[in-house]
PDB file of N, CA and C in Angstrom:
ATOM      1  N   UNK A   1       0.808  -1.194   0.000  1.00  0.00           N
ATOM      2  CA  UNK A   1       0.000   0.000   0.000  1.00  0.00           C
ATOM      3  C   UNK A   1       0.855   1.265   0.000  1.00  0.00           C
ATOM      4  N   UNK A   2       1.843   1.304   0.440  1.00  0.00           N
ATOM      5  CA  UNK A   2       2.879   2.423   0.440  1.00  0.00           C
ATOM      6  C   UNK A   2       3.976   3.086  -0.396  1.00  0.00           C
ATOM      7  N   UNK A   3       3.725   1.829  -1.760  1.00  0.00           N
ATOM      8  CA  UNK A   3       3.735   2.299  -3.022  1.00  0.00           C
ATOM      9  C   UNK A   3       2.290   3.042  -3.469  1.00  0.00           C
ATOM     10  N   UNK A   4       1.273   2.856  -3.270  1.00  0.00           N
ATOM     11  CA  UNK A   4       0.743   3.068  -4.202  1.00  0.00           C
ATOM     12  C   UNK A   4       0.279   3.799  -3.576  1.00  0.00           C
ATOM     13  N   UNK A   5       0.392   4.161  -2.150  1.00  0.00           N
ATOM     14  CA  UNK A   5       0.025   5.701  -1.793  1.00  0.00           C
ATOM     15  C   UNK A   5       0.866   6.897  -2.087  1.00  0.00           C
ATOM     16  N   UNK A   6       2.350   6.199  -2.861  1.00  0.00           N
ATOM     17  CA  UNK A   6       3.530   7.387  -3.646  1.00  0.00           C
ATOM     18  C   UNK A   6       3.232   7.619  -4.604  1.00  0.00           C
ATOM     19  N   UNK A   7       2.884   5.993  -5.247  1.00  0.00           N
ATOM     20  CA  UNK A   7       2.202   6.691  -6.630  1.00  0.00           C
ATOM     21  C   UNK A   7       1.218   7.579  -7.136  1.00  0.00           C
ATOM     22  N   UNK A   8       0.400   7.348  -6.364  1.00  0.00           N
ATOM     23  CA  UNK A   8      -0.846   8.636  -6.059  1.00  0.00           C
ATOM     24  C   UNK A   8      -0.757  10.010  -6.033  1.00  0.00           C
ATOM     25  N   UNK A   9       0.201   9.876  -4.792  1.00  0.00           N
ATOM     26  CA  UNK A   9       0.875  11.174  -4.241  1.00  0.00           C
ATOM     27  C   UNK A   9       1.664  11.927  -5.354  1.00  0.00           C
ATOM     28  N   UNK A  10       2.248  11.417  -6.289  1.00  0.00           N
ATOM     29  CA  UNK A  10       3.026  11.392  -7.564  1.00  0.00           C
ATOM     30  C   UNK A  10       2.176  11.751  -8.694  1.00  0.00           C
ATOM     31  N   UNK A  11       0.808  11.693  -8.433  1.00  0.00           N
ATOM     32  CA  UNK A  11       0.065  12.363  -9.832  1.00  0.00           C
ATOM     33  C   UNK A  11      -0.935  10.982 -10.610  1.00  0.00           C
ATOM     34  N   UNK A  12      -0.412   9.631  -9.951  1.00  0.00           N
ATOM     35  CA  UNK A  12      -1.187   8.794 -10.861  1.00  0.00           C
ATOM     36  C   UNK A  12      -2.835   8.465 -10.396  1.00  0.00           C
ATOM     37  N   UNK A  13      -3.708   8.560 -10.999  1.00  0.00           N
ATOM     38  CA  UNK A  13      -4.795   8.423 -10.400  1.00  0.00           C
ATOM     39  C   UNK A  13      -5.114   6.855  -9.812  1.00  0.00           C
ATOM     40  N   UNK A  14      -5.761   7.074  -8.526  1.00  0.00           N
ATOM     41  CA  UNK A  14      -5.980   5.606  -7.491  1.00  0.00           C
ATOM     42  C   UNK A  14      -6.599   4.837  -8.675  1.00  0.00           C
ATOM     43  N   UNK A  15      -7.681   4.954  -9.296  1.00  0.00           N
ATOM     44  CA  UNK A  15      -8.422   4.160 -10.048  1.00  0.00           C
ATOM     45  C   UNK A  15      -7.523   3.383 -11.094  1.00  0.00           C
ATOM     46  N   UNK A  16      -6.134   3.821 -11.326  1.00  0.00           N
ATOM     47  CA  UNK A  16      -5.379   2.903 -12.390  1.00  0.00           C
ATOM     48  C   UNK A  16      -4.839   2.127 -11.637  1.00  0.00           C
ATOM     49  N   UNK A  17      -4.830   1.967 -10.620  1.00  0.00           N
ATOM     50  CA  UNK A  17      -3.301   1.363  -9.745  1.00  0.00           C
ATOM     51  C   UNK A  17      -4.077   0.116  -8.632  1.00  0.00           C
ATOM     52  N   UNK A  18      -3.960  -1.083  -8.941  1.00  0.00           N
ATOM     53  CA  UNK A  18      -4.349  -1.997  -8.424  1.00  0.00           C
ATOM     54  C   UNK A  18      -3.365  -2.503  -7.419  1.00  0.00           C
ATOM     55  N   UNK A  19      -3.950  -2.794  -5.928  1.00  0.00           N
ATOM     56  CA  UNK A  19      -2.339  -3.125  -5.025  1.00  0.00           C
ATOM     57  C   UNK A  19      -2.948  -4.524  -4.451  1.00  0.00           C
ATOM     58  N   UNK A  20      -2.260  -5.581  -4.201  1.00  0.00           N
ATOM     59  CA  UNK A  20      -2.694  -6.745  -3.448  1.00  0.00           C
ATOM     60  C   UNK A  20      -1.309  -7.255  -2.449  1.00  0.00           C
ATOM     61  N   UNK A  21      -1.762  -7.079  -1.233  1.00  0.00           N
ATOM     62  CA  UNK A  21      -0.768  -7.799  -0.802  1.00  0.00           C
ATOM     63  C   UNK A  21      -1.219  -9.361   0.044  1.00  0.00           C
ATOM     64  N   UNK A  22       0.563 -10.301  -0.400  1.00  0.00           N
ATOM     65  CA  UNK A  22      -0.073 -11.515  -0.066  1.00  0.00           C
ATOM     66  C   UNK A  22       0.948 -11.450   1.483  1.00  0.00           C
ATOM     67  N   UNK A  23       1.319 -10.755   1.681  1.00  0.00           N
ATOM     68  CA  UNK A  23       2.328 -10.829   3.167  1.00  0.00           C
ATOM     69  C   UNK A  23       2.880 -12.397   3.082  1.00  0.00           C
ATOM     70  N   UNK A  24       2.166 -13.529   4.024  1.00  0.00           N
ATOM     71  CA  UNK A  24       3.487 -14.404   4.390  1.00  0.00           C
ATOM     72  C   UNK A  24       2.319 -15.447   3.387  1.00  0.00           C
ATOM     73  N   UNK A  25       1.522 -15.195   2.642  1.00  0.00           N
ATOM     74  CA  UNK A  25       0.877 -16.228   1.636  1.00  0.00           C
ATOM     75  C   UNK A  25       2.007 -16.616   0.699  1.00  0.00           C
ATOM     76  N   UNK A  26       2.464 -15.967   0.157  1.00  0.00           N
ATOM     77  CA  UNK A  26       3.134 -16.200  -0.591  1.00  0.00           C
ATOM     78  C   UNK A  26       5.274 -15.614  -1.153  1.00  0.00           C
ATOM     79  N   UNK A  27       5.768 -16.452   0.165  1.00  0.00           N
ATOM     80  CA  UNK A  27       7.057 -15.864   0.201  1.00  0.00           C
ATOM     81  C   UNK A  27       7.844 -16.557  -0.943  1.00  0.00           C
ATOM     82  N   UNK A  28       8.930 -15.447  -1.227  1.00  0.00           N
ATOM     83  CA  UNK A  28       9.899 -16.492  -2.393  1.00  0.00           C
ATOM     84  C   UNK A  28      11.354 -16.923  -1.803  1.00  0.00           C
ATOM     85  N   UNK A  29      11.256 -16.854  -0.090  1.00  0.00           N
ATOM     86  CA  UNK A  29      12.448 -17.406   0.283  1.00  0.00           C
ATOM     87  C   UNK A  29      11.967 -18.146   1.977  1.00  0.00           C
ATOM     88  N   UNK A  30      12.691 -18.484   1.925  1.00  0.00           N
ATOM     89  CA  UNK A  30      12.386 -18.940   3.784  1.00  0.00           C
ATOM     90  C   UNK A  30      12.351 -17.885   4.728  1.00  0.00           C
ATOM     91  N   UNK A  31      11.325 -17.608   5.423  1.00  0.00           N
ATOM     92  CA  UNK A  31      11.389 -16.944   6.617  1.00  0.00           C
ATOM     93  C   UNK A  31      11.931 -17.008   7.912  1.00  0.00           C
ATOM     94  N   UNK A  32      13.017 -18.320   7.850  1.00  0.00           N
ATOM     95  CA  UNK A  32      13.838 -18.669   9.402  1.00  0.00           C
ATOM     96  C   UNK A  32      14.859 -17.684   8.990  1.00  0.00           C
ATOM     97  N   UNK A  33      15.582 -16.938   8.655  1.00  0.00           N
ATOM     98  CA  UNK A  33      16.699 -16.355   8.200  1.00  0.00           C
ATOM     99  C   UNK A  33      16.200 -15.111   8.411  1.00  0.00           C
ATOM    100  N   UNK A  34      17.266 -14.390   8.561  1.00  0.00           N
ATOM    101  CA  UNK A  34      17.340 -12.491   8.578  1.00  0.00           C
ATOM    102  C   UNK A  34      17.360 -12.578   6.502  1.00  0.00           C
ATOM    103  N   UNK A  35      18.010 -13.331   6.298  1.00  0.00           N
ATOM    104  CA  UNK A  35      17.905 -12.877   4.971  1.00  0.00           C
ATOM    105  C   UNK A  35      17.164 -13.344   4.019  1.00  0.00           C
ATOM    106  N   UNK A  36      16.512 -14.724   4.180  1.00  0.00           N
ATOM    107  CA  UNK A  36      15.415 -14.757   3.768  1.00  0.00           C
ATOM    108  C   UNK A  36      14.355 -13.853   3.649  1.00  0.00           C
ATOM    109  N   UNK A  37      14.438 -13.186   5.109  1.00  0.00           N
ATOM    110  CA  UNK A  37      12.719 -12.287   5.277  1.00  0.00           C
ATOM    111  C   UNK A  37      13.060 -11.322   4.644  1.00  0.00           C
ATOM    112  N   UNK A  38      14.110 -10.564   4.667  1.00  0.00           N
ATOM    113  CA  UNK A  38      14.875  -9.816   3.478  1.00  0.00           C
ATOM    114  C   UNK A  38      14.509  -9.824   1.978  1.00  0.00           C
ATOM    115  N   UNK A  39      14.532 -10.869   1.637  1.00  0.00           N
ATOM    116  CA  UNK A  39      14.116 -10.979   0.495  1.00  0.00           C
ATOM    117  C   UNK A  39      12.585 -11.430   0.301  1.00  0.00           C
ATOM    118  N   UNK A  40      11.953 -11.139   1.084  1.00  0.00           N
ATOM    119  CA  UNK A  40      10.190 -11.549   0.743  1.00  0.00           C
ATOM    120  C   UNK A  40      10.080 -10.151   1.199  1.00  0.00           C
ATOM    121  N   UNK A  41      10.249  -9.231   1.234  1.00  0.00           N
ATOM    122  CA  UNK A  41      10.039  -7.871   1.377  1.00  0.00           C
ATOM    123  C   UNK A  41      10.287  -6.713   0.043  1.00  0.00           C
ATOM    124  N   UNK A  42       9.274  -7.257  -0.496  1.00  0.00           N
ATOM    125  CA  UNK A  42       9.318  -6.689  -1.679  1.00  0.00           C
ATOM    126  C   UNK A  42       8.054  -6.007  -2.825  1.00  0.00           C
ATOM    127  N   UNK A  43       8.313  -5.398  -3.271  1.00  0.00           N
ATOM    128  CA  UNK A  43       7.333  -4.619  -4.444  1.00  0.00           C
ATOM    129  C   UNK A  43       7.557  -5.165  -5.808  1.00  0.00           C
ATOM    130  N   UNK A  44       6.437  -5.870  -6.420  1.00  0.00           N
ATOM    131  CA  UNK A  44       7.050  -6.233  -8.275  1.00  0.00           C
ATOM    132  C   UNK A  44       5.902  -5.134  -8.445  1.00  0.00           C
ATOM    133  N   UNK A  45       5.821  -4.773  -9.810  1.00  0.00           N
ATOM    134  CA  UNK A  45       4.765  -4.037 -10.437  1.00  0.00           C
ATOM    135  C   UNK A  45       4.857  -4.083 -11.832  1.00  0.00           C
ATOM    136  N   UNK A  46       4.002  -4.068 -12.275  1.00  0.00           N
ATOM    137  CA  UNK A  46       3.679  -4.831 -13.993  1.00  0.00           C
ATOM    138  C   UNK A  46       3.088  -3.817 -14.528  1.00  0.00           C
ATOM    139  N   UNK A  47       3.061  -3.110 -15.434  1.00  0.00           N
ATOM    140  CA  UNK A  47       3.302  -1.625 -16.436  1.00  0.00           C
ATOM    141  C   UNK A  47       1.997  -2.725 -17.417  1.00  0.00           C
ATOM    142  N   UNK A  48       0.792  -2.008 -17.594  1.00  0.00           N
ATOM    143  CA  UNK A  48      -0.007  -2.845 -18.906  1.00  0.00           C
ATOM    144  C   UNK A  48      -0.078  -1.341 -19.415  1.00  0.00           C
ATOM    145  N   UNK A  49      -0.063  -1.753 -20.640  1.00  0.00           N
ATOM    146  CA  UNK A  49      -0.062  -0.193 -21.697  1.00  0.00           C
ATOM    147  C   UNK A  49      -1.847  -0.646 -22.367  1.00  0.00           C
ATOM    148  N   UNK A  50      -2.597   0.373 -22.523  1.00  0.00           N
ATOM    149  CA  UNK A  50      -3.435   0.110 -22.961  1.00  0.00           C
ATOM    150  C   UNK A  50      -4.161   0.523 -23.771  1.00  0.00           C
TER     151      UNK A  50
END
């Protein structure tokens, strides 16, 4: 959500900008590690031109 309350803030209108978060649904590393959780802490975002 804290992207897409920059992006907003930034000029893009809320209605284009879809946000879902899956928190610990769906990690891409192990969470026993400092650096695992490290790396499930993250933003992707996908650009559709339309």
């Amino acid at each position: 959500m804290t992207v897409k309350k920059y992006l907003v803030n930034k000029g893009i209108v809320s209605d284009r900008i879809t946000s879902i978060g899956y928190g610990q649904s769906i990690p891409i590393a192990d969470n026993n590690s400092a650096e695992g959780k490290a790396k499930n802490r993250r933003t992707s975002l996908k650009v559709i031109k339309e």
